[in-house]
PDB file of N, CA and C in Angstrom:
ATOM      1  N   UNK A   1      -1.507 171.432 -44.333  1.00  0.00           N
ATOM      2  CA  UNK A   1      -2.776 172.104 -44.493  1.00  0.00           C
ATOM      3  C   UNK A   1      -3.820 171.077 -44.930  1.00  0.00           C
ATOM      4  N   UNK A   2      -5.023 171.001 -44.491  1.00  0.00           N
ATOM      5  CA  UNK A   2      -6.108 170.564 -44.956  1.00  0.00           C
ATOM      6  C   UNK A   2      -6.669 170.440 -46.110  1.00  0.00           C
ATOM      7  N   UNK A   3      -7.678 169.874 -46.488  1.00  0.00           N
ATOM      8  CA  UNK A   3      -8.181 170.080 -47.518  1.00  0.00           C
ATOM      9  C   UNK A   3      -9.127 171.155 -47.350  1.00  0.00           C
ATOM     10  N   UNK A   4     -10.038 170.908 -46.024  1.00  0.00           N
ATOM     11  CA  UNK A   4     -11.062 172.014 -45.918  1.00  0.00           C
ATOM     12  C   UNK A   4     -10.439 173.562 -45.575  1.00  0.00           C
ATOM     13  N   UNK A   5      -9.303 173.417 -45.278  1.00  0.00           N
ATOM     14  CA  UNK A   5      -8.307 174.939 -45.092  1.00  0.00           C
ATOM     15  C   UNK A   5      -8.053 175.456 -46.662  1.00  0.00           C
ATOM     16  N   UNK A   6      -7.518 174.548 -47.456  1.00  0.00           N
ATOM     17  CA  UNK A   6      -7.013 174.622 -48.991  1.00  0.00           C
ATOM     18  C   UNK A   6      -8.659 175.370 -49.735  1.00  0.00           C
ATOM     19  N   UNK A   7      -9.717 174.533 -49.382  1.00  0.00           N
ATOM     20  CA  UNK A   7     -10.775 174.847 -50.007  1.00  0.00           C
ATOM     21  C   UNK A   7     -11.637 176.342 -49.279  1.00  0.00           C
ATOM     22  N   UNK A   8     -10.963 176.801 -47.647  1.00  0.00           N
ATOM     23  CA  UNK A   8     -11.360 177.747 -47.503  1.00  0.00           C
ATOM     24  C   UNK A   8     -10.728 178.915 -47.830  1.00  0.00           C
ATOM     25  N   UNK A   9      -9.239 178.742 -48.197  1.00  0.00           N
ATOM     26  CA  UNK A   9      -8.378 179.405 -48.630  1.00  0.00           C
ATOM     27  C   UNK A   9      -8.793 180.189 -50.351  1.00  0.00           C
ATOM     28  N   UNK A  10      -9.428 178.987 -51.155  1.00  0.00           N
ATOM     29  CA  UNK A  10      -9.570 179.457 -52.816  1.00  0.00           C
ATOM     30  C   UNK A  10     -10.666 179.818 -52.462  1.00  0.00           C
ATOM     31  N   UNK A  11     -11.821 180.115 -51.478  1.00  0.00           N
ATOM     32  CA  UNK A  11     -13.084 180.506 -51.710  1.00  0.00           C
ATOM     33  C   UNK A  11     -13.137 181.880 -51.527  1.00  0.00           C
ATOM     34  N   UNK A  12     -11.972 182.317 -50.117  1.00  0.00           N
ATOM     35  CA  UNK A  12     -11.733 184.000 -49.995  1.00  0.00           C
ATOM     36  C   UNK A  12     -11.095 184.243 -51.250  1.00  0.00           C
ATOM     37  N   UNK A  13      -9.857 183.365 -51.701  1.00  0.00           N
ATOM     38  CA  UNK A  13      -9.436 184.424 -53.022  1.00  0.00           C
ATOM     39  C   UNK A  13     -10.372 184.326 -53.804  1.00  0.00           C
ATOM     40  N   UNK A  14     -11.211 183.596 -54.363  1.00  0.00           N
ATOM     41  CA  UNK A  14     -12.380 183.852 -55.518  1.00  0.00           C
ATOM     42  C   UNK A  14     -13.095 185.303 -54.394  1.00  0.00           C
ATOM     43  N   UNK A  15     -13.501 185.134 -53.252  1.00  0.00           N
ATOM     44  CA  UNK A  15     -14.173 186.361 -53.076  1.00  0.00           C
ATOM     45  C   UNK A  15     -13.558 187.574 -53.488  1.00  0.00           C
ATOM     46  N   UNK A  16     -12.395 187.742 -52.886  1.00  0.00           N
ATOM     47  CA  UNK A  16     -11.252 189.077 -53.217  1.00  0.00           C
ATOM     48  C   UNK A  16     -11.064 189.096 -54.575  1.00  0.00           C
ATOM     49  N   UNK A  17     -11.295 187.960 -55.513  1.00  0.00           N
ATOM     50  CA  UNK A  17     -11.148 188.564 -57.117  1.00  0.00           C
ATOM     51  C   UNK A  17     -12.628 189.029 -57.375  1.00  0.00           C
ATOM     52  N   UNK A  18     -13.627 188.150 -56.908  1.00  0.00           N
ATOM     53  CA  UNK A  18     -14.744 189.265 -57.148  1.00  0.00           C
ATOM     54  C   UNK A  18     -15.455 190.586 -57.140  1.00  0.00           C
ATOM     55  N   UNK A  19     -14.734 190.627 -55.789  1.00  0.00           N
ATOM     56  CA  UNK A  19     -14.627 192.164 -54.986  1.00  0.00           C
ATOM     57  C   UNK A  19     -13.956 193.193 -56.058  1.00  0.00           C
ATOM     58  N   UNK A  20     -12.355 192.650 -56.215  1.00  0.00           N
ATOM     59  CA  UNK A  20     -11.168 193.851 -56.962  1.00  0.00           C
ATOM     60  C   UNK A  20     -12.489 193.750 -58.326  1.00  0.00           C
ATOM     61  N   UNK A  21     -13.154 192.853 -58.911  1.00  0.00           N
ATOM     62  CA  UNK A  21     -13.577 192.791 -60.394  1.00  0.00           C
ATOM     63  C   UNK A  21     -14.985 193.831 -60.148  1.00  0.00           C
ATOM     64  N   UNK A  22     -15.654 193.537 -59.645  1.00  0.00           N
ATOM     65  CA  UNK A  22     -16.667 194.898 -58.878  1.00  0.00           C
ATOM     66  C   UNK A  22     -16.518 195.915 -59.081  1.00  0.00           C
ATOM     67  N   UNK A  23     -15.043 196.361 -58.498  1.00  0.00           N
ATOM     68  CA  UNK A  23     -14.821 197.606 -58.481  1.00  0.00           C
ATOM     69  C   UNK A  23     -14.101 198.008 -59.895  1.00  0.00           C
ATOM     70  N   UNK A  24     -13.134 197.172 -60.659  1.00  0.00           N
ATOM     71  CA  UNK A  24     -13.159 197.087 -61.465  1.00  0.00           C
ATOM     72  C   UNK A  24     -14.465 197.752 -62.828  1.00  0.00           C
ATOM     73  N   UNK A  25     -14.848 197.175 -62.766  1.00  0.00           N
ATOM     74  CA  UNK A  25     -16.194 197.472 -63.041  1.00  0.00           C
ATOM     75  C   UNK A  25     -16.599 198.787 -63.406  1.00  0.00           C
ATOM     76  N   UNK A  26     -16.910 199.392 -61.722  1.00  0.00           N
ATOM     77  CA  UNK A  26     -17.492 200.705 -61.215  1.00  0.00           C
ATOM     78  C   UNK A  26     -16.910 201.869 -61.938  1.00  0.00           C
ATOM     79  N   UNK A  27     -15.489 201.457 -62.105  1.00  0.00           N
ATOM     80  CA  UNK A  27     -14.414 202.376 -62.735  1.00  0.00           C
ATOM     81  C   UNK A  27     -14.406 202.433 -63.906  1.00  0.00           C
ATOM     82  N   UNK A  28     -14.413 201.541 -65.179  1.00  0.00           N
ATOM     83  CA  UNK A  28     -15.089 201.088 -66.108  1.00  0.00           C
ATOM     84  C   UNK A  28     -15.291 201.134 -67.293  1.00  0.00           C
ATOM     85  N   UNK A  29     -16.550 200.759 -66.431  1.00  0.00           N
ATOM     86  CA  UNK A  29     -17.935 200.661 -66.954  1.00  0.00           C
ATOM     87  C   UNK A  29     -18.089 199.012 -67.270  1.00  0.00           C
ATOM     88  N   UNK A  30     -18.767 198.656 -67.752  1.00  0.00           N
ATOM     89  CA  UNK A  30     -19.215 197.272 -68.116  1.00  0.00           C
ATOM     90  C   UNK A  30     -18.295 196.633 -69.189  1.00  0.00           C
ATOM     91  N   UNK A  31     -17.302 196.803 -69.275  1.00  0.00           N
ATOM     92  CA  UNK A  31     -16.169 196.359 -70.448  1.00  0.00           C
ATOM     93  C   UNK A  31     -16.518 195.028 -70.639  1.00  0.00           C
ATOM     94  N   UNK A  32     -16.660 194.946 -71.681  1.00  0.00           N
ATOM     95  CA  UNK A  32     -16.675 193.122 -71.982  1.00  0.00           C
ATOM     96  C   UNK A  32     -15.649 192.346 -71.395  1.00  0.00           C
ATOM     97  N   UNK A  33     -14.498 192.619 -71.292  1.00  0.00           N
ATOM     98  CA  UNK A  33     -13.645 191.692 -71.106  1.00  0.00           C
ATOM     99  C   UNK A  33     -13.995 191.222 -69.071  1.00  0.00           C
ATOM    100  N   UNK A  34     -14.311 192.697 -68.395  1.00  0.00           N
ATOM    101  CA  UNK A  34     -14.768 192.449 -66.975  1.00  0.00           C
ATOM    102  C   UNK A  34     -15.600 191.575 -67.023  1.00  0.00           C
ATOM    103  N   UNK A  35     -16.699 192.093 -68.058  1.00  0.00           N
ATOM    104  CA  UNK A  35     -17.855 190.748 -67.284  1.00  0.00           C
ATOM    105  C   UNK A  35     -17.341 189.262 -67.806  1.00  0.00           C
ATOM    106  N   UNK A  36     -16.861 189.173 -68.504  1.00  0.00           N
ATOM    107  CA  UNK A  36     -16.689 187.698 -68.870  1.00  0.00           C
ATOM    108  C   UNK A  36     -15.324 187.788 -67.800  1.00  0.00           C
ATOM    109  N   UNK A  37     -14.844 188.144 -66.698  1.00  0.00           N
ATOM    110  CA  UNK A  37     -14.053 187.525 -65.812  1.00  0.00           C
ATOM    111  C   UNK A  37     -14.948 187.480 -64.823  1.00  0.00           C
ATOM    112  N   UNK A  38     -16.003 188.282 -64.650  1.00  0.00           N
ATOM    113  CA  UNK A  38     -17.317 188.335 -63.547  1.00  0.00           C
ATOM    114  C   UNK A  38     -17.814 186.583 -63.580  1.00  0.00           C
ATOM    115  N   UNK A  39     -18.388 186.580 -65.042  1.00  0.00           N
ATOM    116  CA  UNK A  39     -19.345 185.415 -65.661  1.00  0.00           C
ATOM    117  C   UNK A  39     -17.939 184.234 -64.497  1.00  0.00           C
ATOM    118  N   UNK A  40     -16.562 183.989 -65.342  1.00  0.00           N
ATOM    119  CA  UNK A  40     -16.337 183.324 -65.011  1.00  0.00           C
ATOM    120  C   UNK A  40     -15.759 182.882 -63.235  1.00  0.00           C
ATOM    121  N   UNK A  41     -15.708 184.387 -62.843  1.00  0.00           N
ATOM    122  CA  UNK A  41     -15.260 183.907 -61.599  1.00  0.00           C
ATOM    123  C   UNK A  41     -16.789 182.929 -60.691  1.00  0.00           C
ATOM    124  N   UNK A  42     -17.871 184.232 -60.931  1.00  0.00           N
ATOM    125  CA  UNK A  42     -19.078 183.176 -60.744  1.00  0.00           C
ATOM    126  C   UNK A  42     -19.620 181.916 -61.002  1.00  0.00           C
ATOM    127  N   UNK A  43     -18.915 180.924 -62.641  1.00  0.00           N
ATOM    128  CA  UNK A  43     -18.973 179.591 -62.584  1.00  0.00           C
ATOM    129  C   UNK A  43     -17.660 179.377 -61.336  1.00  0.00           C
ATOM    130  N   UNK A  44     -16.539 179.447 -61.131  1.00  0.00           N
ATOM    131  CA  UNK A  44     -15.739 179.235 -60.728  1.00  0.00           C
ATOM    132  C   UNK A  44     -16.104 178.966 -58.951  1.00  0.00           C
ATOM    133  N   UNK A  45     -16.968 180.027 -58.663  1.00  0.00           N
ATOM    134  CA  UNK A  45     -17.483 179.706 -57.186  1.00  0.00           C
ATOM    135  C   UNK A  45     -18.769 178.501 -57.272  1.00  0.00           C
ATOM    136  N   UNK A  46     -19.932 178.618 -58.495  1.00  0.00           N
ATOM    137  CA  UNK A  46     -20.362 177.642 -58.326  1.00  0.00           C
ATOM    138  C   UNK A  46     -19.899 176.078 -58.206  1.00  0.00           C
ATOM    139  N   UNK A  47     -18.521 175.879 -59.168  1.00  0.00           N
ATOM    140  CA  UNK A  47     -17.846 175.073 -58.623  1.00  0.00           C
ATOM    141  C   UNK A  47     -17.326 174.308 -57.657  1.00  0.00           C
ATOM    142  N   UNK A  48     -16.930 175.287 -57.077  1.00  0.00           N
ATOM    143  CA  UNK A  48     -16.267 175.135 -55.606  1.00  0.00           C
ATOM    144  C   UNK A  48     -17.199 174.589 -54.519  1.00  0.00           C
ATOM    145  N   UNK A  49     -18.252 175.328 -54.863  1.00  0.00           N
ATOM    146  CA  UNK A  49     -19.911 174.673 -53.915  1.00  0.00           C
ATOM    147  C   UNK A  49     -19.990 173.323 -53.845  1.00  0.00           C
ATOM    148  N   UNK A  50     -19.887 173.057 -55.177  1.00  0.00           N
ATOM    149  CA  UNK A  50     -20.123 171.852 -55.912  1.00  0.00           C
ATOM    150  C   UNK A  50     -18.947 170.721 -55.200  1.00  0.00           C
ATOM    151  N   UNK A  51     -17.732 171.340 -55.133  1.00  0.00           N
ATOM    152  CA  UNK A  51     -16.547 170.516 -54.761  1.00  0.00           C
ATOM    153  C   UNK A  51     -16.450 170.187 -53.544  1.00  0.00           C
ATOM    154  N   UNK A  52     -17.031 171.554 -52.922  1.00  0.00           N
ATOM    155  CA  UNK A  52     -17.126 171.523 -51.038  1.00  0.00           C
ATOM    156  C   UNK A  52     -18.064 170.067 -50.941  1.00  0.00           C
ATOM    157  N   UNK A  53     -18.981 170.198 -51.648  1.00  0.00           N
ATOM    158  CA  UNK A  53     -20.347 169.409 -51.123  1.00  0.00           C
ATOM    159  C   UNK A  53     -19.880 167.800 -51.296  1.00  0.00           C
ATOM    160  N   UNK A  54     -18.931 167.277 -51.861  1.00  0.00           N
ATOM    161  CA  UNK A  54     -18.547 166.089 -52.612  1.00  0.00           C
ATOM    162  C   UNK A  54     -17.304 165.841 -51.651  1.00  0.00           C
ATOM    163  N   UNK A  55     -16.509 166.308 -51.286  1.00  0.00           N
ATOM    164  CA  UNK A  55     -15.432 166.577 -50.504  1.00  0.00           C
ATOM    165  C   UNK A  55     -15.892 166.175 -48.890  1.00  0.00           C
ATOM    166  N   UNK A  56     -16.838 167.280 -48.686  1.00  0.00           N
ATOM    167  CA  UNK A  56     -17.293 166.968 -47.169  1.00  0.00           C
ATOM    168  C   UNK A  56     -18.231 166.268 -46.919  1.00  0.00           C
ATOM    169  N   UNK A  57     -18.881 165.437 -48.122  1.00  0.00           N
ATOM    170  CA  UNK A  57     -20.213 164.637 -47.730  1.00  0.00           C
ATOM    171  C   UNK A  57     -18.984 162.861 -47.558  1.00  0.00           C
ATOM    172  N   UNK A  58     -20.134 162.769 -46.338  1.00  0.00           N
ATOM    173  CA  UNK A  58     -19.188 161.084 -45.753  1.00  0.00           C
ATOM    174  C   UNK A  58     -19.384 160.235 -46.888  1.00  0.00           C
ATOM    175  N   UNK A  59     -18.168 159.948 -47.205  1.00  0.00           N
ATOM    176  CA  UNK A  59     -17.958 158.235 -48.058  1.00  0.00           C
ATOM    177  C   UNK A  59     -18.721 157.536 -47.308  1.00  0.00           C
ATOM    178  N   UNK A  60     -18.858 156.475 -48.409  1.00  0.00           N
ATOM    179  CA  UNK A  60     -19.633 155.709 -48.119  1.00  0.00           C
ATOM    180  C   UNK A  60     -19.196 154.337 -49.235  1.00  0.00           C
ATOM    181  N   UNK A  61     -17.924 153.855 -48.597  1.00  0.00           N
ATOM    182  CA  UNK A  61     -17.568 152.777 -49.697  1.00  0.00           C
ATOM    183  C   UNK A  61     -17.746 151.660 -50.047  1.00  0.00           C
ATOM    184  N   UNK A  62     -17.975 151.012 -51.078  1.00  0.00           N
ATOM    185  CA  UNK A  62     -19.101 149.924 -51.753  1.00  0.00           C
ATOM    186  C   UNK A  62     -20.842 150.182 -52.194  1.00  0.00           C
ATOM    187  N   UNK A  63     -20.919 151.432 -51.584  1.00  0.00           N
ATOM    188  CA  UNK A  63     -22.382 151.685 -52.024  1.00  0.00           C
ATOM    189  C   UNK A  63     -22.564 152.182 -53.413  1.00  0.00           C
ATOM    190  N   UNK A  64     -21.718 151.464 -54.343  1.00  0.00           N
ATOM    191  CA  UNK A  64     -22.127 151.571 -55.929  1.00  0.00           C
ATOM    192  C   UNK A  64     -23.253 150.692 -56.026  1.00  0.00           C
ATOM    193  N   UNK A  65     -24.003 151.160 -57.062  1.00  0.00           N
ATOM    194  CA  UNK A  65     -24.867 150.104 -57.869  1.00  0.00           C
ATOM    195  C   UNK A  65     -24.040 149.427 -58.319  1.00  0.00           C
ATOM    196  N   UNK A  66     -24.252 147.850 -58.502  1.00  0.00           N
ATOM    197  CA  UNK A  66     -23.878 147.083 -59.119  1.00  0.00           C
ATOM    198  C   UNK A  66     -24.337 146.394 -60.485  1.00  0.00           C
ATOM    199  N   UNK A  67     -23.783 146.107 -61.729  1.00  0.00           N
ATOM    200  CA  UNK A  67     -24.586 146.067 -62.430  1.00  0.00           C
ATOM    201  C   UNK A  67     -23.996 144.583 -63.120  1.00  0.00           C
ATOM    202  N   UNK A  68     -25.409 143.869 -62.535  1.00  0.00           N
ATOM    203  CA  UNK A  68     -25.107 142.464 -62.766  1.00  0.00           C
ATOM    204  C   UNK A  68     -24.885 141.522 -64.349  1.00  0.00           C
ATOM    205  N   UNK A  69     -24.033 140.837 -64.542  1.00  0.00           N
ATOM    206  CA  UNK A  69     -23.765 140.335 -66.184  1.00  0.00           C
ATOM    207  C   UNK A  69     -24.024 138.923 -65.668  1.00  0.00           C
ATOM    208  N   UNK A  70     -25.298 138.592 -66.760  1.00  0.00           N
ATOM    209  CA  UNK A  70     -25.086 136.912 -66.490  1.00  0.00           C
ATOM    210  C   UNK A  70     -24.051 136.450 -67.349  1.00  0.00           C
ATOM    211  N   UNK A  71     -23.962 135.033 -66.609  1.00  0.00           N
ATOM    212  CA  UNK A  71     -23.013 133.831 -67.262  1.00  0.00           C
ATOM    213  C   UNK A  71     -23.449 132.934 -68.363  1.00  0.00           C
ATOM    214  N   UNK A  72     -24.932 133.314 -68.976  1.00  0.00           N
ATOM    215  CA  UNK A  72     -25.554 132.852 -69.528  1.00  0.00           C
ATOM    216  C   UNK A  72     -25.324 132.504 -70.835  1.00  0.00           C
ATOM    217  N   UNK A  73     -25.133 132.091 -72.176  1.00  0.00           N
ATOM    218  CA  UNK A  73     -25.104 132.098 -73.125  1.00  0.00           C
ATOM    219  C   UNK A  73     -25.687 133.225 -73.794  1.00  0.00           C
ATOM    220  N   UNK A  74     -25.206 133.694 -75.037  1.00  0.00           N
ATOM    221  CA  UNK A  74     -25.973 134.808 -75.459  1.00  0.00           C
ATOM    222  C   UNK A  74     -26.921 134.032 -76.367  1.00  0.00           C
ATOM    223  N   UNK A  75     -27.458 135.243 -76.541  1.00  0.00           N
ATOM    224  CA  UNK A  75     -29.614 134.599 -77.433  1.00  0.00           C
ATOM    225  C   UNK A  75     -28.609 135.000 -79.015  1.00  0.00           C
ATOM    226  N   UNK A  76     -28.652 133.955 -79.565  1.00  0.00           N
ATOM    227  CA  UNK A  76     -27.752 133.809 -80.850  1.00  0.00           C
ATOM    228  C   UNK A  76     -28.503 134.326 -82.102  1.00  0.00           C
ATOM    229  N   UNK A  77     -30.196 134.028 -81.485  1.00  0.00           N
ATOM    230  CA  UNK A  77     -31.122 135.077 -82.774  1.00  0.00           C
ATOM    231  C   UNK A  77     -30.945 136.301 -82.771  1.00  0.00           C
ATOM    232  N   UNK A  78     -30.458 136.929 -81.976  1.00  0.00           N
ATOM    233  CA  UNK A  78     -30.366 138.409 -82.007  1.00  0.00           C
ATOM    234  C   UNK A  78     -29.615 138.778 -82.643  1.00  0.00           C
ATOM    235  N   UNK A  79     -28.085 137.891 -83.470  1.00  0.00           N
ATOM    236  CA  UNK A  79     -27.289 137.570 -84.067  1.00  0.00           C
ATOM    237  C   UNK A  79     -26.978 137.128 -85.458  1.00  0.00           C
ATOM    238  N   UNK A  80     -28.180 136.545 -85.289  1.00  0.00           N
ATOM    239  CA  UNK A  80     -27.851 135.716 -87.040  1.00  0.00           C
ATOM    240  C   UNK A  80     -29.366 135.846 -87.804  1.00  0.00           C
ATOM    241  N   UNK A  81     -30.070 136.744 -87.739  1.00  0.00           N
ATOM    242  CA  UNK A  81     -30.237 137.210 -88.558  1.00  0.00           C
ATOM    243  C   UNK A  81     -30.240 138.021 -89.832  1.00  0.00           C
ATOM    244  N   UNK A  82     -30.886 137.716 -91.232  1.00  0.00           N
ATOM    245  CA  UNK A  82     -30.083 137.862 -92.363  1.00  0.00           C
ATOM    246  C   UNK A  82     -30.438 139.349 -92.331  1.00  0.00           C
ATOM    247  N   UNK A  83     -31.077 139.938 -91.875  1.00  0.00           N
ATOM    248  CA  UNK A  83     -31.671 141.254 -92.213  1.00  0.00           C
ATOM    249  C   UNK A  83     -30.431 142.538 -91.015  1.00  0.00           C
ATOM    250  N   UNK A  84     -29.207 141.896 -91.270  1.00  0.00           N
ATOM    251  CA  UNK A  84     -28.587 142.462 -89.629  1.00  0.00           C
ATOM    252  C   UNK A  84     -27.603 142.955 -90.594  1.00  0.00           C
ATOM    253  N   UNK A  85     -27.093 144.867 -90.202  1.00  0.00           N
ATOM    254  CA  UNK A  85     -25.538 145.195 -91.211  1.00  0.00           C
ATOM    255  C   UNK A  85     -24.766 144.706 -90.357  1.00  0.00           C
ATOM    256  N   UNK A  86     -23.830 144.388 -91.245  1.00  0.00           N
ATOM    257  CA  UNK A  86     -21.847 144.284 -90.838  1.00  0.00           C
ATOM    258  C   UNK A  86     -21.772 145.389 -90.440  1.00  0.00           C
ATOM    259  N   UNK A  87     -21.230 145.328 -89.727  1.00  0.00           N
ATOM    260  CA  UNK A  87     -20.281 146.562 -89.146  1.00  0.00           C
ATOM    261  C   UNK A  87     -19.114 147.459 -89.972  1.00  0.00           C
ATOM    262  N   UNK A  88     -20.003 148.889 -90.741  1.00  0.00           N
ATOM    263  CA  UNK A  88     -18.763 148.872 -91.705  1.00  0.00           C
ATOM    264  C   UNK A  88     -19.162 148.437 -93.471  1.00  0.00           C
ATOM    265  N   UNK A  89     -19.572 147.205 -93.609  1.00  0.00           N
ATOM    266  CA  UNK A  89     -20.193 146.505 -94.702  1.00  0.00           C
ATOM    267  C   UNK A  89     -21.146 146.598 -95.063  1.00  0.00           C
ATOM    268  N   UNK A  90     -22.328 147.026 -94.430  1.00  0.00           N
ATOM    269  CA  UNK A  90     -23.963 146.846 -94.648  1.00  0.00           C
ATOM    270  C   UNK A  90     -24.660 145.852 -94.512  1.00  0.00           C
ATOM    271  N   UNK A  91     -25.911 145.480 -95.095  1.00  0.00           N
ATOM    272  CA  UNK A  91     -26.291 144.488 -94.597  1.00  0.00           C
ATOM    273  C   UNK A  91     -26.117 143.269 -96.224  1.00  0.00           C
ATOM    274  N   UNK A  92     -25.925 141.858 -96.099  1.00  0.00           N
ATOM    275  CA  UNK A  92     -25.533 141.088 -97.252  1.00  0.00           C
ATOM    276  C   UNK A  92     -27.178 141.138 -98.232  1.00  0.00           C
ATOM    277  N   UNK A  93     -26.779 141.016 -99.583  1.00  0.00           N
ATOM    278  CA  UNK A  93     -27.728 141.266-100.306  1.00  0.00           C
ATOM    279  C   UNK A  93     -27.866 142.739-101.020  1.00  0.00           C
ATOM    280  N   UNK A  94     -27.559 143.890-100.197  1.00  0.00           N
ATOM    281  CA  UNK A  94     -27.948 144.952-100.916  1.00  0.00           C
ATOM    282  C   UNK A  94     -27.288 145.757-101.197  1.00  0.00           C
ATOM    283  N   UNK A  95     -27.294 146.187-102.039  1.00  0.00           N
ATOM    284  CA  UNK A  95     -26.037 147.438-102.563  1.00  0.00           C
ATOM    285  C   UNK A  95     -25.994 149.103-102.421  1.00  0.00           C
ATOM    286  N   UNK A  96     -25.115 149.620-102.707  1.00  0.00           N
ATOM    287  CA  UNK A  96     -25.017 150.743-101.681  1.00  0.00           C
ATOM    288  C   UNK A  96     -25.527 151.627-103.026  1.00  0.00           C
ATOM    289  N   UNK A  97     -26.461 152.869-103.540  1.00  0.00           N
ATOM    290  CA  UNK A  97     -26.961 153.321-104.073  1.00  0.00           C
ATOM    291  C   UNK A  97     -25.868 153.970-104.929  1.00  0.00           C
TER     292      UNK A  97
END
């Protein structure tokens, strides 16, 4: 089986649980516990939208941003200044209240 068969397969059963929860419902009345299976079957399909769309949109591999690190030395003032906390320690000179 497919993936797009697998994914058309959970979209009718989310429909058919929506449907039985509907009627559910009708019979009833608005029970809390229905709508919060309503609420969730409805994130549950927005999901799936979401999954279809990521699934069936064409790869496209290497088209990450790349995010370049120089080889450069690091800027050592950014570093050794006295006014800088330890990690943990604070900064030298001052005491903790």
């Amino acid at each position: 089986m497919t993936i797009s068969d697998e994914l058309d397969r959970t979209r009718s059963a989310l429909q058919a649980l929506e449907k039985s929860l509907v009627a559910l419902r009708n019979r009833v009345g608005p029970h809390l516990d229905v709508l919060r299976l309503l609420d969730d079957v409805d994130r549950c399909s927005t999901d799936l939208k979401r999954l279809e769309q990521q699934v069936r949109a064409p790869h496209h591999p290497g088209r990450h941003d790349l995010v370049v690190i120089p080889d450069d030395d690091r800027d050592h003032g950014l570093w050794g200044a006295g006014d800088v906390d330890h990690e943990g320690v604070g900064a030298p000179g001052r005491r903790a209240p």
